[in-house]
C-alpha atoms as a PDB file:
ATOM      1  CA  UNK A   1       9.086  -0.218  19.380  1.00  0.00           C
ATOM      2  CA  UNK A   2       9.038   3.900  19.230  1.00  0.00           C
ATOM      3  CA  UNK A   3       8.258   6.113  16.337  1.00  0.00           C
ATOM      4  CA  UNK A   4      10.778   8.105  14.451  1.00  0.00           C
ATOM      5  CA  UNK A   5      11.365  11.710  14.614  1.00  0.00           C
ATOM      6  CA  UNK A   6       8.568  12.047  11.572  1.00  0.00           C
ATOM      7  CA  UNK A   7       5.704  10.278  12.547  1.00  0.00           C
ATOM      8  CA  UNK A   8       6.047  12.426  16.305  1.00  0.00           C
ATOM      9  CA  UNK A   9       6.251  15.388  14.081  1.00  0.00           C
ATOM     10  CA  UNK A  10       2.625  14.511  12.669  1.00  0.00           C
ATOM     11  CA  UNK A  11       0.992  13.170  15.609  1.00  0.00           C
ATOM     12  CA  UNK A  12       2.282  16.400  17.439  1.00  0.00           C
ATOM     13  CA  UNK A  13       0.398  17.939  15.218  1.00  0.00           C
ATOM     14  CA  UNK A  14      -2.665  16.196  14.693  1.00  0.00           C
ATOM     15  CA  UNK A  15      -2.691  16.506  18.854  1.00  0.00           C
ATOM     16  CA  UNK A  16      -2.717  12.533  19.308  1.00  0.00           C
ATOM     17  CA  UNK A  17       0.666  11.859  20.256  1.00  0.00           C
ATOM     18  CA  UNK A  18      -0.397  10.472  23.421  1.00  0.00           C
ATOM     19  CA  UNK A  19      -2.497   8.139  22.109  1.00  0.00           C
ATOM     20  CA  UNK A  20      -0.028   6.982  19.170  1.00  0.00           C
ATOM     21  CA  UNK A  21       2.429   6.134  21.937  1.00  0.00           C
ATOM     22  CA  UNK A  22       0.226   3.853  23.917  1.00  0.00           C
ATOM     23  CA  UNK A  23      -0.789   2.171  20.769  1.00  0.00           C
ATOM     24  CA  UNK A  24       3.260   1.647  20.068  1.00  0.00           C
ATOM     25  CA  UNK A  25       3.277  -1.289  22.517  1.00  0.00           C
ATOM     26  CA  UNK A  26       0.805  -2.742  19.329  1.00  0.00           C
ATOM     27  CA  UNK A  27       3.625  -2.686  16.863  1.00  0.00           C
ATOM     28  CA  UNK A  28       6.130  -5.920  16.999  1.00  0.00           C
ATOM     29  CA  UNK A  29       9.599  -7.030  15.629  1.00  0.00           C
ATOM     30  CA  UNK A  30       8.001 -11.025  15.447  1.00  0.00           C
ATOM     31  CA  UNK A  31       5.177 -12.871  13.392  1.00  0.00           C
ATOM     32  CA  UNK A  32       3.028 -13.477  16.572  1.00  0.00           C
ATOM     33  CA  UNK A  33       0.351 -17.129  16.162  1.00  0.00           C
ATOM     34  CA  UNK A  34      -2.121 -14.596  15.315  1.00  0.00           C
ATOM     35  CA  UNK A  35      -0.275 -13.277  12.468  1.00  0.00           C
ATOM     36  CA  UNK A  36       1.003 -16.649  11.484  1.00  0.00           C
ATOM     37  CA  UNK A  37      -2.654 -18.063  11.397  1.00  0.00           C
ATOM     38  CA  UNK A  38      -3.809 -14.948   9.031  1.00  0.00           C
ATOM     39  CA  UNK A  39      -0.871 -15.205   6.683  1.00  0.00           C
ATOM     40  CA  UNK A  40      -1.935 -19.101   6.024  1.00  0.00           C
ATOM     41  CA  UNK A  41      -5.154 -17.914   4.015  1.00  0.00           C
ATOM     42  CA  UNK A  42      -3.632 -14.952   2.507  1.00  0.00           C
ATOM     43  CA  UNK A  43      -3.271 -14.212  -1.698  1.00  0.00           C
ATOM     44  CA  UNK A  44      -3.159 -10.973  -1.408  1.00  0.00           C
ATOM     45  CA  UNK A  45      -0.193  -8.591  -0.577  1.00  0.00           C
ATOM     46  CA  UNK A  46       0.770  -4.790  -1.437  1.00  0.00           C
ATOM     47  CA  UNK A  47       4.608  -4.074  -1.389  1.00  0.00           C
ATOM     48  CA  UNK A  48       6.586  -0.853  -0.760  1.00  0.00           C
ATOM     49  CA  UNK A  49      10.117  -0.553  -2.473  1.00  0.00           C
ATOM     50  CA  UNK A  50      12.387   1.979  -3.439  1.00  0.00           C
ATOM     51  CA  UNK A  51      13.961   2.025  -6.997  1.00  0.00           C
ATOM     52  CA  UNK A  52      17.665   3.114  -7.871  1.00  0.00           C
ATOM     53  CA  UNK A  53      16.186   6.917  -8.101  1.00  0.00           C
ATOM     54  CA  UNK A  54      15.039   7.055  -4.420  1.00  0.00           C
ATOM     55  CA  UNK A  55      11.384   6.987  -6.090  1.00  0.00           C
ATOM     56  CA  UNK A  56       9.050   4.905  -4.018  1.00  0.00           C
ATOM     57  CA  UNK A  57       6.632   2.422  -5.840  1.00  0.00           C
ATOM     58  CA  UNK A  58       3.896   0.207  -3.871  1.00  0.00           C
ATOM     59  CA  UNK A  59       3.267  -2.997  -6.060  1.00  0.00           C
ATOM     60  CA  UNK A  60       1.021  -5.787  -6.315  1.00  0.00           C
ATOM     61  CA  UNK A  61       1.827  -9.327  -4.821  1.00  0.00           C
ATOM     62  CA  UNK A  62      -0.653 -12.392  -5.481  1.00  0.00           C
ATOM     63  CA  UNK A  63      -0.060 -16.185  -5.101  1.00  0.00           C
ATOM     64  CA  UNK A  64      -1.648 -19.225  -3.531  1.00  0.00           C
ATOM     65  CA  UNK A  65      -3.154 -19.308  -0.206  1.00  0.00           C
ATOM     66  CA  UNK A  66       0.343 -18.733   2.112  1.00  0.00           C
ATOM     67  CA  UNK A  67       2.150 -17.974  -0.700  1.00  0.00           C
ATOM     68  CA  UNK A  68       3.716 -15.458   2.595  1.00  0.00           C
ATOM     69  CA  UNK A  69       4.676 -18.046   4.006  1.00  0.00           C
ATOM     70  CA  UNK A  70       6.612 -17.885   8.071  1.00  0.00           C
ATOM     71  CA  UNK A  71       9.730 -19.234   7.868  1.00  0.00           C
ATOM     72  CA  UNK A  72      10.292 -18.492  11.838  1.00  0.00           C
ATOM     73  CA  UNK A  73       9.018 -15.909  14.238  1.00  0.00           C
ATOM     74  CA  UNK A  74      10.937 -13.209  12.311  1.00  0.00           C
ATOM     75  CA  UNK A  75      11.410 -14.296   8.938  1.00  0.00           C
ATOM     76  CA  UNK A  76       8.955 -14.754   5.851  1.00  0.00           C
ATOM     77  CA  UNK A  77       9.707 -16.010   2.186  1.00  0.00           C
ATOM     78  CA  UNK A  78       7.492 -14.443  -0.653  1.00  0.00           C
ATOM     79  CA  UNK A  79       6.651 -16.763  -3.290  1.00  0.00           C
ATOM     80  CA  UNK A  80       4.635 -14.628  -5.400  1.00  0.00           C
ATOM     81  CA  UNK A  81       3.394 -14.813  -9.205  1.00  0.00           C
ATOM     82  CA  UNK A  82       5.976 -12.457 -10.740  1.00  0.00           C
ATOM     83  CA  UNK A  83       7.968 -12.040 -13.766  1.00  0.00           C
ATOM     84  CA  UNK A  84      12.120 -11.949 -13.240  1.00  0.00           C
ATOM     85  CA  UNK A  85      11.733  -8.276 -14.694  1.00  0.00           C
ATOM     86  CA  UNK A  86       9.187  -7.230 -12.539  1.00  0.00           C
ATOM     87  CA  UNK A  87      10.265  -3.507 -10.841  1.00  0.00           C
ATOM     88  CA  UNK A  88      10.101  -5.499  -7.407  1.00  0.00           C
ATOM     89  CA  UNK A  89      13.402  -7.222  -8.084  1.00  0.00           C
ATOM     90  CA  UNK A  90      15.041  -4.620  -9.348  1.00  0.00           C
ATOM     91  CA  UNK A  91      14.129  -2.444  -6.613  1.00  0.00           C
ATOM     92  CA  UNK A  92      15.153  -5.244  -3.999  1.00  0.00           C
ATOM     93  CA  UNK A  93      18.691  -5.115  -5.815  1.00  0.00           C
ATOM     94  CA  UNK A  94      19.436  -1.388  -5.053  1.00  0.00           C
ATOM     95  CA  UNK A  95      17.585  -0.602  -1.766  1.00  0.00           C
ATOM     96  CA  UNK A  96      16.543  -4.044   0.694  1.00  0.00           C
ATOM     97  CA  UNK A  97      13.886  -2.296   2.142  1.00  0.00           C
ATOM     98  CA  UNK A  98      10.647  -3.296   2.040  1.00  0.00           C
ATOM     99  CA  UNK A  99       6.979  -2.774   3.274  1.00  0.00           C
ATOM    100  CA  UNK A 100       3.970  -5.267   2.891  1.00  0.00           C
ATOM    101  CA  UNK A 101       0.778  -5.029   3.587  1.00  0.00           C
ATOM    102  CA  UNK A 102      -1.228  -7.941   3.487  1.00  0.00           C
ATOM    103  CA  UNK A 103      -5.099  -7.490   3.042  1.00  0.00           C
ATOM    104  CA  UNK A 104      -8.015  -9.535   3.361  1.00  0.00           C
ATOM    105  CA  UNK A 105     -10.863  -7.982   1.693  1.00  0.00           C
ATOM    106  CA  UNK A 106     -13.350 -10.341   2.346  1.00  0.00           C
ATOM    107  CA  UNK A 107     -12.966 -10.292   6.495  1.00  0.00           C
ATOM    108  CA  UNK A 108     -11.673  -6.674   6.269  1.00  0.00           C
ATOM    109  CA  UNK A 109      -8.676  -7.444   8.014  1.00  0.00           C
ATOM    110  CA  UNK A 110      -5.249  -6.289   7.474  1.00  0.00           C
ATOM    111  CA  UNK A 111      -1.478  -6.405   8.759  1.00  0.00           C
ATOM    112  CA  UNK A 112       1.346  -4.424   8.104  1.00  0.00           C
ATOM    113  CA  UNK A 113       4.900  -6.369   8.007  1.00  0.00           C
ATOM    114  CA  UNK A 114       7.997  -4.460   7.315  1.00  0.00           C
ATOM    115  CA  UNK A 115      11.684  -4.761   7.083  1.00  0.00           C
ATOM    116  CA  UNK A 116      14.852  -6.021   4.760  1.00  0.00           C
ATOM    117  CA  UNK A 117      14.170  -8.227   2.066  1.00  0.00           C
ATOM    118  CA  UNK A 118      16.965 -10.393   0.045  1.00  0.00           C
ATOM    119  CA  UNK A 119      15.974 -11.996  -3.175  1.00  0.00           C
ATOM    120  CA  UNK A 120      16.575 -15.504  -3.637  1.00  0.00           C
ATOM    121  CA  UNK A 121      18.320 -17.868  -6.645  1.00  0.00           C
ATOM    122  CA  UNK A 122      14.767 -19.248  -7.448  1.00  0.00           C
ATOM    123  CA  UNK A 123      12.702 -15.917  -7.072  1.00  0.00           C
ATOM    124  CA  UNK A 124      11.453 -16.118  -3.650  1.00  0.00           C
ATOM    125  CA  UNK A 125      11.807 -13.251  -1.802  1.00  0.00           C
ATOM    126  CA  UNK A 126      13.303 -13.300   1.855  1.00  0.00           C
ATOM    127  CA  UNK A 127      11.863 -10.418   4.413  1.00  0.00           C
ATOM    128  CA  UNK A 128      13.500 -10.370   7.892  1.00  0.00           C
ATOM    129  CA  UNK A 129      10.606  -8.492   9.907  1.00  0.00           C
ATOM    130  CA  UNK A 130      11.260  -5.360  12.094  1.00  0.00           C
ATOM    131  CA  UNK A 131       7.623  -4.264  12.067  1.00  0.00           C
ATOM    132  CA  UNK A 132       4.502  -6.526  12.292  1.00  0.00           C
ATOM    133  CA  UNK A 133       1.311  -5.054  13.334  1.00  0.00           C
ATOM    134  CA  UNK A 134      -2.623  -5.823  12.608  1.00  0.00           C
ATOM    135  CA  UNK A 135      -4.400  -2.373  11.475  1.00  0.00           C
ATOM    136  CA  UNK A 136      -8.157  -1.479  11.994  1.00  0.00           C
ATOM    137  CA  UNK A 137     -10.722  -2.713   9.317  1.00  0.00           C
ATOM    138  CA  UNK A 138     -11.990   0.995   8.341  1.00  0.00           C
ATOM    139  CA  UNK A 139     -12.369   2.195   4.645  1.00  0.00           C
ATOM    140  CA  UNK A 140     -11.974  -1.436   3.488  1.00  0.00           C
ATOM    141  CA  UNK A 141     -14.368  -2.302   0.605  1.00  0.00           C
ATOM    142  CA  UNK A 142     -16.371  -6.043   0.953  1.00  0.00           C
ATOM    143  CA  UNK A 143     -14.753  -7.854  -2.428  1.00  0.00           C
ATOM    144  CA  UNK A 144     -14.817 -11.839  -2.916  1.00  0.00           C
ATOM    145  CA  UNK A 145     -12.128 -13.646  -4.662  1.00  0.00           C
ATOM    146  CA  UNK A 146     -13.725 -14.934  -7.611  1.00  0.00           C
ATOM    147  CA  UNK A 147     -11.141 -17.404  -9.472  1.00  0.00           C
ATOM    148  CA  UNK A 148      -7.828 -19.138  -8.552  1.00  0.00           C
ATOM    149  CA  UNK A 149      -4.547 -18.662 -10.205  1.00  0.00           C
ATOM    150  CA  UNK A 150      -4.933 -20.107 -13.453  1.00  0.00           C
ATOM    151  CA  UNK A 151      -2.043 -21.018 -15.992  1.00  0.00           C
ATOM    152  CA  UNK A 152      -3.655 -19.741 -18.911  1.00  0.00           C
ATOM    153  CA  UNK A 153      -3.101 -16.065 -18.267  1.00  0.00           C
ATOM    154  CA  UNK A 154      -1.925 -14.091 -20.887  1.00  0.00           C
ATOM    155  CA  UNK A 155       1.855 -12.453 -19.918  1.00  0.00           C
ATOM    156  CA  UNK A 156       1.215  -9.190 -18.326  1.00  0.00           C
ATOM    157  CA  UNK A 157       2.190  -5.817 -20.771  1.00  0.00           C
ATOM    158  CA  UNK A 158       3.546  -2.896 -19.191  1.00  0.00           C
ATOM    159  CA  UNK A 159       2.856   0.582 -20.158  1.00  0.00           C
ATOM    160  CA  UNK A 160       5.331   3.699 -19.450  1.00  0.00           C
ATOM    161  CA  UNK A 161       4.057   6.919 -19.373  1.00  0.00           C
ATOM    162  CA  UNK A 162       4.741  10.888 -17.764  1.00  0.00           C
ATOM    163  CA  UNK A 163       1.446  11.957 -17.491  1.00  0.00           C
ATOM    164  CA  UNK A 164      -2.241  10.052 -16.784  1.00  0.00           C
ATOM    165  CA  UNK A 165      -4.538   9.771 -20.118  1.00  0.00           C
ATOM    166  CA  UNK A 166      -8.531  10.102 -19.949  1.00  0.00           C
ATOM    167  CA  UNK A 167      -8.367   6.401 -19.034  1.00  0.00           C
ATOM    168  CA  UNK A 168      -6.516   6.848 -16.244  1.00  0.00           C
ATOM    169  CA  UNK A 169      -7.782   9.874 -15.120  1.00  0.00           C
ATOM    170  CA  UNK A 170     -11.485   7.750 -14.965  1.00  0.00           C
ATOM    171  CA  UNK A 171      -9.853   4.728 -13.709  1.00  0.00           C
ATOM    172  CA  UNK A 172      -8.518   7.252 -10.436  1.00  0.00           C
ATOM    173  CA  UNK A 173     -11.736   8.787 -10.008  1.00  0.00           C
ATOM    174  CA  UNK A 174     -14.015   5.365 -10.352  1.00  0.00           C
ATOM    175  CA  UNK A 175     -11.964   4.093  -7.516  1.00  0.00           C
ATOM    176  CA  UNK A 176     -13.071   2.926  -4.053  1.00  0.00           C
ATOM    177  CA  UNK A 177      -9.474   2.052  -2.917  1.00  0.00           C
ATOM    178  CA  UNK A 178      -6.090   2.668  -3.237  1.00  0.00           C
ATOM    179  CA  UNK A 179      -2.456   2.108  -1.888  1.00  0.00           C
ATOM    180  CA  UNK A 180       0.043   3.997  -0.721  1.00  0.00           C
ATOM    181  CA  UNK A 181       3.787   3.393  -0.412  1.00  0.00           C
ATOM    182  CA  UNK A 182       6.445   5.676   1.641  1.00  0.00           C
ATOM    183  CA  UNK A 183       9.973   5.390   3.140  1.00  0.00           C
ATOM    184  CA  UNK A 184      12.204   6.561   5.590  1.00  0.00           C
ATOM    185  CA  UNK A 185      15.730   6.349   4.982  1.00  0.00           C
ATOM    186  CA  UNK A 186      16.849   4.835   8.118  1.00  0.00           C
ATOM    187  CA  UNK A 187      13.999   3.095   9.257  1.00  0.00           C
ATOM    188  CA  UNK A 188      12.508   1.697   6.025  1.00  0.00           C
ATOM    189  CA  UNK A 189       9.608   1.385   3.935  1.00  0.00           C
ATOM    190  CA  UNK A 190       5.792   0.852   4.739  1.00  0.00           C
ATOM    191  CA  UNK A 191       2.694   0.339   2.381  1.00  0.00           C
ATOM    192  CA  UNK A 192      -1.005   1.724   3.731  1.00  0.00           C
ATOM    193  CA  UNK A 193      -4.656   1.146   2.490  1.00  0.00           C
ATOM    194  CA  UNK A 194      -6.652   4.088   1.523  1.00  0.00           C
ATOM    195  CA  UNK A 195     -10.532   3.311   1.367  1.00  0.00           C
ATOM    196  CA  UNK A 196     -13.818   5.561   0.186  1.00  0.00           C
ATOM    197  CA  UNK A 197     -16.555   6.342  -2.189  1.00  0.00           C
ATOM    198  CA  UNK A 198     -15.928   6.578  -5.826  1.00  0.00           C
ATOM    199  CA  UNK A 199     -14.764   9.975  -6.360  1.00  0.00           C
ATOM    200  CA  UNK A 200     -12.799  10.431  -3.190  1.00  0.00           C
ATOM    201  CA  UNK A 201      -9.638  10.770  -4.885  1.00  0.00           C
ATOM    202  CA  UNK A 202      -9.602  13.667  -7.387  1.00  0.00           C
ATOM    203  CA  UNK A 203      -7.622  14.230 -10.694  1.00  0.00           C
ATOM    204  CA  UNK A 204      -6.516  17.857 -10.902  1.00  0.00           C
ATOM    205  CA  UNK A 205      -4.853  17.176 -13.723  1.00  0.00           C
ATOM    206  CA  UNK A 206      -2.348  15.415 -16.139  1.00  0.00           C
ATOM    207  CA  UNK A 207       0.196  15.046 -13.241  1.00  0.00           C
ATOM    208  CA  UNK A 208      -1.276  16.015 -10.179  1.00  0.00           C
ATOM    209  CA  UNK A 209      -4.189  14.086  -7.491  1.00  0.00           C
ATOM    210  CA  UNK A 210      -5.606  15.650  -4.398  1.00  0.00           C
ATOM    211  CA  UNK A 211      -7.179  12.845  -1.876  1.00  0.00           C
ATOM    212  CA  UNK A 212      -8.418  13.150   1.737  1.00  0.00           C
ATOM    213  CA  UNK A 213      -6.851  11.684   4.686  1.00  0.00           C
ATOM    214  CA  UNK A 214      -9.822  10.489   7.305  1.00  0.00           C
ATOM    215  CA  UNK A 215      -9.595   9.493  11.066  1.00  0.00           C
ATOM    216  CA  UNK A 216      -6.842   6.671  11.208  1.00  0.00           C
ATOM    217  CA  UNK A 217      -4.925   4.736  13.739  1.00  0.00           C
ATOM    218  CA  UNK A 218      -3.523   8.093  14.796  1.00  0.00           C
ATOM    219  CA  UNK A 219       0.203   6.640  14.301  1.00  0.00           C
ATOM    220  CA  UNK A 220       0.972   8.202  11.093  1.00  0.00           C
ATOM    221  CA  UNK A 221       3.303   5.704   9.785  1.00  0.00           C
ATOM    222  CA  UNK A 222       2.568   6.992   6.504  1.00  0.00           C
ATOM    223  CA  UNK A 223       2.859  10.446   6.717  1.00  0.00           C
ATOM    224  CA  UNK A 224       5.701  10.393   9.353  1.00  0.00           C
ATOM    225  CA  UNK A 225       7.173   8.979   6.329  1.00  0.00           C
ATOM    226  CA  UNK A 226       6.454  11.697   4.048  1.00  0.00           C
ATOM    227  CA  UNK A 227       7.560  14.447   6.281  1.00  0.00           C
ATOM    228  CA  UNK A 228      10.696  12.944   6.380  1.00  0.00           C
ATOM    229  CA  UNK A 229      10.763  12.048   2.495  1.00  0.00           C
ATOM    230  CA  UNK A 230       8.198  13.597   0.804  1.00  0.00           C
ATOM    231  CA  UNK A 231       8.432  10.887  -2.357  1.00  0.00           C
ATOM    232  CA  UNK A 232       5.175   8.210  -2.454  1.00  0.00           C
ATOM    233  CA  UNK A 233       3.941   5.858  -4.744  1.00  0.00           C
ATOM    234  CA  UNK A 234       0.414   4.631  -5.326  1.00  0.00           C
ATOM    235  CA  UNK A 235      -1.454   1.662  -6.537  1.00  0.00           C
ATOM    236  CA  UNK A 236      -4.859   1.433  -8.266  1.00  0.00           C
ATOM    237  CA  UNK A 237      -6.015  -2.237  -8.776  1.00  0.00           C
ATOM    238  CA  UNK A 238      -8.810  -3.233 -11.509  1.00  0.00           C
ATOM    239  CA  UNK A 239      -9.704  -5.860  -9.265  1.00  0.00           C
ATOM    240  CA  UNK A 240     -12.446  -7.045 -11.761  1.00  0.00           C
ATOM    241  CA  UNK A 241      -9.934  -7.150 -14.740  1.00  0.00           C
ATOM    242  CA  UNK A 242      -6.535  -7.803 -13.236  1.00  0.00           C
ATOM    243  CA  UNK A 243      -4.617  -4.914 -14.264  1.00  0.00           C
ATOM    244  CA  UNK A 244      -2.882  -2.320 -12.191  1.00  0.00           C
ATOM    245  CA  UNK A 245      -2.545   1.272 -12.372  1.00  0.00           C
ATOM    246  CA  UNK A 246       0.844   2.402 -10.263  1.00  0.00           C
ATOM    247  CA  UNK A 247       2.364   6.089  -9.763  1.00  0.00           C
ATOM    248  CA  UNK A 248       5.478   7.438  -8.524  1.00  0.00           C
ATOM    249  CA  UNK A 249       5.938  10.929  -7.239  1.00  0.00           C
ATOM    250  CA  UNK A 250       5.836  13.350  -4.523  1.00  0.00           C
ATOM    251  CA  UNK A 251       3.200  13.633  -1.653  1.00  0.00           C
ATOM    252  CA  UNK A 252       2.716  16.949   0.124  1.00  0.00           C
ATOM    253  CA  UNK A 253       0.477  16.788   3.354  1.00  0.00           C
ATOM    254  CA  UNK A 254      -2.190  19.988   3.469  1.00  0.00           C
ATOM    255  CA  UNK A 255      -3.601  20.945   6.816  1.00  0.00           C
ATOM    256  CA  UNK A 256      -5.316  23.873   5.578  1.00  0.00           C
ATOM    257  CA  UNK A 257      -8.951  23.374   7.473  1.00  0.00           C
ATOM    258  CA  UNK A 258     -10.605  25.887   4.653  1.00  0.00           C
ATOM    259  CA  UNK A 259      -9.619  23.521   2.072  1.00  0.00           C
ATOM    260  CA  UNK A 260     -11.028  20.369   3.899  1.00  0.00           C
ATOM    261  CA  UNK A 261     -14.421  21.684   3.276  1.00  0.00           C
ATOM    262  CA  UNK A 262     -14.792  20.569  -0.301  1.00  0.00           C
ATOM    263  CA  UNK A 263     -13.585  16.627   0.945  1.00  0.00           C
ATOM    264  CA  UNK A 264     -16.318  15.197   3.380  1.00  0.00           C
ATOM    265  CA  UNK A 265     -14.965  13.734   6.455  1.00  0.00           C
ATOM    266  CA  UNK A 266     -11.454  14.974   5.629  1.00  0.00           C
ATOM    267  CA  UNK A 267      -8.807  15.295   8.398  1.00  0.00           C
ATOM    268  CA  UNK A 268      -6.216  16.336   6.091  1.00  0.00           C
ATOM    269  CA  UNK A 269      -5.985  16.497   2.217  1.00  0.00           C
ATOM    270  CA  UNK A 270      -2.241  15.224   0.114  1.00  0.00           C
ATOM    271  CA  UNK A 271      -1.369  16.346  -3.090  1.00  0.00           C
ATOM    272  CA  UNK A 272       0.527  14.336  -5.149  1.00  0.00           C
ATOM    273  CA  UNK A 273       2.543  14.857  -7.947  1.00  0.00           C
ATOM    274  CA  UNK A 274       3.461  12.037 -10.699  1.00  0.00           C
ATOM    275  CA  UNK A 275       6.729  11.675 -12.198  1.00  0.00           C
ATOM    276  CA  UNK A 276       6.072   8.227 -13.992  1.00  0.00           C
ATOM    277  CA  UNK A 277       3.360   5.977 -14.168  1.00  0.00           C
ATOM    278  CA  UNK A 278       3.442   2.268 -15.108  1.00  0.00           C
ATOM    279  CA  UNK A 279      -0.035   0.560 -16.508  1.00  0.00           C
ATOM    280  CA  UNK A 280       0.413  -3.566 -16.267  1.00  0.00           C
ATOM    281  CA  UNK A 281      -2.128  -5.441 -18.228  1.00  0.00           C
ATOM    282  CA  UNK A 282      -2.798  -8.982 -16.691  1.00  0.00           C
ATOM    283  CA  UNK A 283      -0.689  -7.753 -13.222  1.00  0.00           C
ATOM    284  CA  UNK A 284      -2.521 -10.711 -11.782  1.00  0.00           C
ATOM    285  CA  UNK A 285      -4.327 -13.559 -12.542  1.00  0.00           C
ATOM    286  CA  UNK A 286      -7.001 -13.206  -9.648  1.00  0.00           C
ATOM    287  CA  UNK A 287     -10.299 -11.182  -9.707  1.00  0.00           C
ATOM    288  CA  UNK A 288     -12.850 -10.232  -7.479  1.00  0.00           C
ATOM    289  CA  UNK A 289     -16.392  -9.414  -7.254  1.00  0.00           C
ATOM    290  CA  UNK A 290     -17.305  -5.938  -5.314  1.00  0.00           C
ATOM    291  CA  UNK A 291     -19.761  -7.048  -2.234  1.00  0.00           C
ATOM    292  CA  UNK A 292     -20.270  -4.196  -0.054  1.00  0.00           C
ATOM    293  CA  UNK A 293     -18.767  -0.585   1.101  1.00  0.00           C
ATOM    294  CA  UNK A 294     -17.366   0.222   4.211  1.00  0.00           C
ATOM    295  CA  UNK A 295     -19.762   1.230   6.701  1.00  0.00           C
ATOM    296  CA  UNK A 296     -17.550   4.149   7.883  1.00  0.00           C
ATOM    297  CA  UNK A 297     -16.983   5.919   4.538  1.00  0.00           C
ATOM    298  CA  UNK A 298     -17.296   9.697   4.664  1.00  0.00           C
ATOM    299  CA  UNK A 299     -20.980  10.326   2.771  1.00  0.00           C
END
């Protein structure tokens, strides 16, 4: 695999770009046994998809253990808990690209899986993979699945709004973790963990965050993304509670080194501007019980 024009652009400048291309040999077009064994145990999956707009929105996925489930080396089929009008599908409909991240909280581990989905008659969702790849276990926060799917959840509501309200704002800055969505034209869409102390993402206001970026991977799939196409979307889970907090908008990478000072352990900070925001009570019918930070967080 090699990395697009945009993700060279930011390793250039971060001054890692030879180590990003020795750790491109990591990134695979198959499910490897590895992959296929972690995917088994899995309920827990964070998709990247772009709407009709070209806005990019990362969304939640939950199901059964290997609800993911490998159809062959390079194919997967999605059999998630979803709604038929959930934004997913009618994403999927305009624009087959897709990103998935697929998290374990409890083990820290994650892996990435990208490429073109295709919705099926019944629901499922069919991903041919271009990208699979296992990412470090930094910035993850300990949390244990505390109940299984149950049938008795209420139907999830869905709020539309332009601008965050004071319960947003606190939900944002209570938060540990986070998502992040982005998309390349050509090459397609990807979906990231963000990880930290509560307060590490700020609210500047109504419409606008500011979070720090901290030592990563050093391949920049994300923001080779967003110099490319600066339009992001985040996700915000109440993972005690089930509901989900998503924004759409525009990302804007700051290298500035005087403005780091005010974000400990920041590498970089990104602004991000929200055009919409969608609130989904009951997103989920899983919760989970916070065990323990990350041992790397920035103090």
């Amino acid at each position: 695999m090699s990395f697009h024009s945009g993700e060279i652009a930011v390793q250039t400048q971060a001054g890692v770009r030879e180590e990003a291309q020795r750790l491109c040999s990591l990134i695979n077009n198959v499910i490897k046994p590895t992959a296929q064994e972690f995917l088994r145990t899995q309920q827990l999956v964070i998709a990247s998809t772009v709407d009709a707009k070209g806005r990019v929105w990362a969304s939640l996925l939950t199901g059964q253990p290997a609800f993911v489930e490998v159809l062959n080396q390079q194919t997967l089929q999605i059999n998630a808990f979803l709604l038929p009008e959930n934004l997913l599908y009618q994403n999927l409909h305009d624009n087959p690209h897709i990103g998935l991240l697929v998290i374990d909280l409890v083990n820290r581990r994650r892996l990435r899986l990208n490429g073109k989905a295709e919705i099926q008659p019944a629901g499922e969702i069919k991903v041919s993979i271009e990208q699979a790849f296992f990412n470090c276990p930094k910035y993850i926060q300990v949390r244990h699945l505390e109940t299984g799917i149950t049938e008795s959840l209420e139907n999830p509501v869905v709020f539309t709004r332009q601008a965050l309200n004071e319960k947003d704002k606190y939900w944002i800055t209570q938060a540990d973790t986070f998502f992040i969505a982005s998309s390349h034209p050509e090459v397609g869409a990807d979906a990231s963990h963000r990880g930290g102390y509560p307060g590490f993402v700020q609210v500047v206001h109504s419409n606008k965050l500011v979070f720090p970026d901290y030592a990563g991977n050093n391949m920049f799939q994300t923001f080779g993304n967003l110099a490319i196409n600066a339009s992001a979307g985040l996700l915000f889970i109440d993972f005690e509670k089930g509901h989900t907090l998503q924004l759409t908008g525009k990302a804007e990478v700051i290298w500035d080194a005087e403005r780091l000072n005010s974000f400990t352990g920041a590498q970089r900070l990104v602004n991000f501007e929200i055009n919409q925001i969608l609130v989904t009570q009951n997103a989920t019918p899983l919760r989970w019980r916070f065990g323990e930070y990350s041992p790397v967080n920035p103090k």
